[in-house]
Structures are given as structure tokens and as C-alpha cells.
C-alpha atoms as a PDB file:
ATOM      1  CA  UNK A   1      -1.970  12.124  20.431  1.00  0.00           C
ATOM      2  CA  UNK A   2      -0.434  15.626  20.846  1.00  0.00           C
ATOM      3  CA  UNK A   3      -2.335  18.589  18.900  1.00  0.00           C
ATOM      4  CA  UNK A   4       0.937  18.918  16.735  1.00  0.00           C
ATOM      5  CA  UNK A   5       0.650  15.199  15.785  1.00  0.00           C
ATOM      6  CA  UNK A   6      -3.066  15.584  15.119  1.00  0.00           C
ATOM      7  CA  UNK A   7      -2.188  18.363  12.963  1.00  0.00           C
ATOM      8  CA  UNK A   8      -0.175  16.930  10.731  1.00  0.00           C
ATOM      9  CA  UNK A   9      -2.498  13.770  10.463  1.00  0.00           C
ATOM     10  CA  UNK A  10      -5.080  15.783   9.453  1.00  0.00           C
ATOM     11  CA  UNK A  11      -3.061  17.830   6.722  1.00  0.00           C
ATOM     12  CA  UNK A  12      -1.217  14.672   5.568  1.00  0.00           C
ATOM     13  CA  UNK A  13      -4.972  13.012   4.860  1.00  0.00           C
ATOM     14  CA  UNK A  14      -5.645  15.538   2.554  1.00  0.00           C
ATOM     15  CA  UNK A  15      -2.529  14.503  -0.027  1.00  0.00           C
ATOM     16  CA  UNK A  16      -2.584  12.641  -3.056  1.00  0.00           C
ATOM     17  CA  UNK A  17      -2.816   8.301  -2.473  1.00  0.00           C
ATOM     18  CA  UNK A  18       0.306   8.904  -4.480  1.00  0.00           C
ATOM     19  CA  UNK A  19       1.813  11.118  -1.832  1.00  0.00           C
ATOM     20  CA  UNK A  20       0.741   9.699   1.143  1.00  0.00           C
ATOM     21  CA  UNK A  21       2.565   6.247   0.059  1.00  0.00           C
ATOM     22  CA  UNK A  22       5.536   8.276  -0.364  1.00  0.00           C
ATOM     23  CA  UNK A  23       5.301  10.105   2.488  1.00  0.00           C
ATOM     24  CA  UNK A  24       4.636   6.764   4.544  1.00  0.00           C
ATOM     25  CA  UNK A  25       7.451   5.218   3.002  1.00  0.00           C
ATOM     26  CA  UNK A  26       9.875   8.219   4.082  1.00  0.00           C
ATOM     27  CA  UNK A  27       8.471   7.587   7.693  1.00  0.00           C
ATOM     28  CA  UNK A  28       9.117   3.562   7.952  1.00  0.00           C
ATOM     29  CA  UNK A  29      12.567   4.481   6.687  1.00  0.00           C
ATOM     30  CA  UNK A  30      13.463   6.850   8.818  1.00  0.00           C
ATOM     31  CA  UNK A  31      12.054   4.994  11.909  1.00  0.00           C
ATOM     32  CA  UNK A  32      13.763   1.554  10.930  1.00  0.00           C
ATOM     33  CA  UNK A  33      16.792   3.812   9.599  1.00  0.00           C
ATOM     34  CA  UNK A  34      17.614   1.393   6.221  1.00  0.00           C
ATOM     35  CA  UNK A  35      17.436   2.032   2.808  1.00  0.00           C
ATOM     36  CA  UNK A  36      15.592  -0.256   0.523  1.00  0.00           C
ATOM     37  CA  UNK A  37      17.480  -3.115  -1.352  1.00  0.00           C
ATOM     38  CA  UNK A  38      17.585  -3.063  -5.138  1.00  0.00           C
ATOM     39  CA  UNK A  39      15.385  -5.927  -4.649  1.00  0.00           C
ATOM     40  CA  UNK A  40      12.784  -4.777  -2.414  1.00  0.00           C
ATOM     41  CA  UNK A  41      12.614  -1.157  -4.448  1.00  0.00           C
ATOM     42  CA  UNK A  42      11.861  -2.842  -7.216  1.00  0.00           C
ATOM     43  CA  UNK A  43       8.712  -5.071  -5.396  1.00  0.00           C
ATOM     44  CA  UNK A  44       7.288  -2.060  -4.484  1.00  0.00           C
ATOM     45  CA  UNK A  45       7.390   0.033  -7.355  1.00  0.00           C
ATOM     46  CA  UNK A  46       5.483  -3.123  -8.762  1.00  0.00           C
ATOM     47  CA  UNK A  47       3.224  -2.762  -5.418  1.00  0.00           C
ATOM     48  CA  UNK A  48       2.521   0.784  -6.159  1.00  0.00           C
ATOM     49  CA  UNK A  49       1.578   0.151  -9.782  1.00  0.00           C
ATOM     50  CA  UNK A  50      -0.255  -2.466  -9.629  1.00  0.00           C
ATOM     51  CA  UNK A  51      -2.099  -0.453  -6.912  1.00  0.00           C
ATOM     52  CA  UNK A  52      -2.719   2.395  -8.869  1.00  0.00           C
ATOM     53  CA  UNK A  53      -4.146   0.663 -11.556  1.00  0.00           C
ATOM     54  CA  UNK A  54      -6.325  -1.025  -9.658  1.00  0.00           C
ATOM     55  CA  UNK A  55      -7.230   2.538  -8.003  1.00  0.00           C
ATOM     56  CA  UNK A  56      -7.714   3.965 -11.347  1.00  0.00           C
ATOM     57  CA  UNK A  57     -10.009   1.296 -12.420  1.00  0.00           C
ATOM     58  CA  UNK A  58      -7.038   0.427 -15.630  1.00  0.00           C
ATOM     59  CA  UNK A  59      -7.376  -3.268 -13.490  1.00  0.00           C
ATOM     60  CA  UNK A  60     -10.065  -4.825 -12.525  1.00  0.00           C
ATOM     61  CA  UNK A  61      -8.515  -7.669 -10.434  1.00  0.00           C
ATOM     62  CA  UNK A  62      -9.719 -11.048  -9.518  1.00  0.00           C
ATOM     63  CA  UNK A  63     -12.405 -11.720  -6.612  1.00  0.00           C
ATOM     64  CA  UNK A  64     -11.176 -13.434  -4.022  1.00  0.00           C
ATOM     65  CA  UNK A  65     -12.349 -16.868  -4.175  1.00  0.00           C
ATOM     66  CA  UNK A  66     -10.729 -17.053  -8.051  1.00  0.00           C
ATOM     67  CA  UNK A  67      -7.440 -16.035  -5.960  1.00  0.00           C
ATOM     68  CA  UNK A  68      -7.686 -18.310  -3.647  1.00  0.00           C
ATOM     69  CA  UNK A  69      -9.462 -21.408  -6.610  1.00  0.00           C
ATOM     70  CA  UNK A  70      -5.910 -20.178  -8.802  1.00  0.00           C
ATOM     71  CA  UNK A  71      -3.730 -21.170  -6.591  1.00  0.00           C
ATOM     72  CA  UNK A  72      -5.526 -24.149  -4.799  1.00  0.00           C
ATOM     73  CA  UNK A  73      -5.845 -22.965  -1.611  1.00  0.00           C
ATOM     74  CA  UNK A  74      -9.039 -23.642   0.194  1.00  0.00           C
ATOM     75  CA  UNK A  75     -10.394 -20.765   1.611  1.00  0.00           C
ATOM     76  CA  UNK A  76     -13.585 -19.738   4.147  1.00  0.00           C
ATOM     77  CA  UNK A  77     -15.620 -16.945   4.595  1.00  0.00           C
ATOM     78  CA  UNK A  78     -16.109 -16.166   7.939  1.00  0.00           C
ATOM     79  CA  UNK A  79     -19.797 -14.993   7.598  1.00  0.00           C
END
């Protein structure tokens, strides 16, 4: 990694969650050169909600095995 690429790792750390997802975003874009569908904007300003809230503590969320019980799929823990 070059010290300019370091650099700007290291400042981009110190944003927002917020504004590192946005800043990410920006990045995939502009590497994969497409805009986002109607469609697939919409998913992930649901994504980024639902992640905030959970981030926030708003939603608690589910454990894991009730995920995995709600929708009948069997699941292991690798421990």
C-alpha cells in the first residue's frame, strides 16, 4: 500500500458509519462505472436503514438461530 493510499485510509476511518457507506458506495461505482437501478437504490436505502437502526440500538434484531428457526433452515454452529 503506497503512503498516499495509507493516508487516506487512515483519514477516511475517522468519518461518520454514515459517511464511510457513502463514501464506499461512490468508490464501487466509480470502479464498476454504473449507476444504481431504481430498484437496487431503493434495497439499499432499506440496507442502510435498517442498519442504522440496528447501530443506534432503535432495533434490536433477531439472534441467529430464530433467523435461521423463521425460515426453516437448519443451521450449525461451527464451534
Amino acid at each position: 500500500m503506497t503512503a498516499l493510499l495509507k493516508e487516506i485510509e487512515e483519514k477516511a476511518s475517522e468519518l461518520s458509519v454514515s459517511e464511510r457507506e457513502l463514501l464506499a458506495s461512490h468508490l464501487f461505482q466509480s470502479v464498476h462505472n454504473c449507476e444504481l437501478s431504481e430498484l437496487e437504490s431503493e434495497w439499499l436505502d432499506v440496507a442502510e436503514m435498517r442498519f442504522n437502526a440496528l447501530m443506534d440500538g432503535s432495533d434490536k434484531g433477531i439472534e441467529e438461530t430464530e433467523f435461521f428457526n423463521r425460515f426453516g433452515i437448519r443451521y450449525w454452529k461451527n464451534h
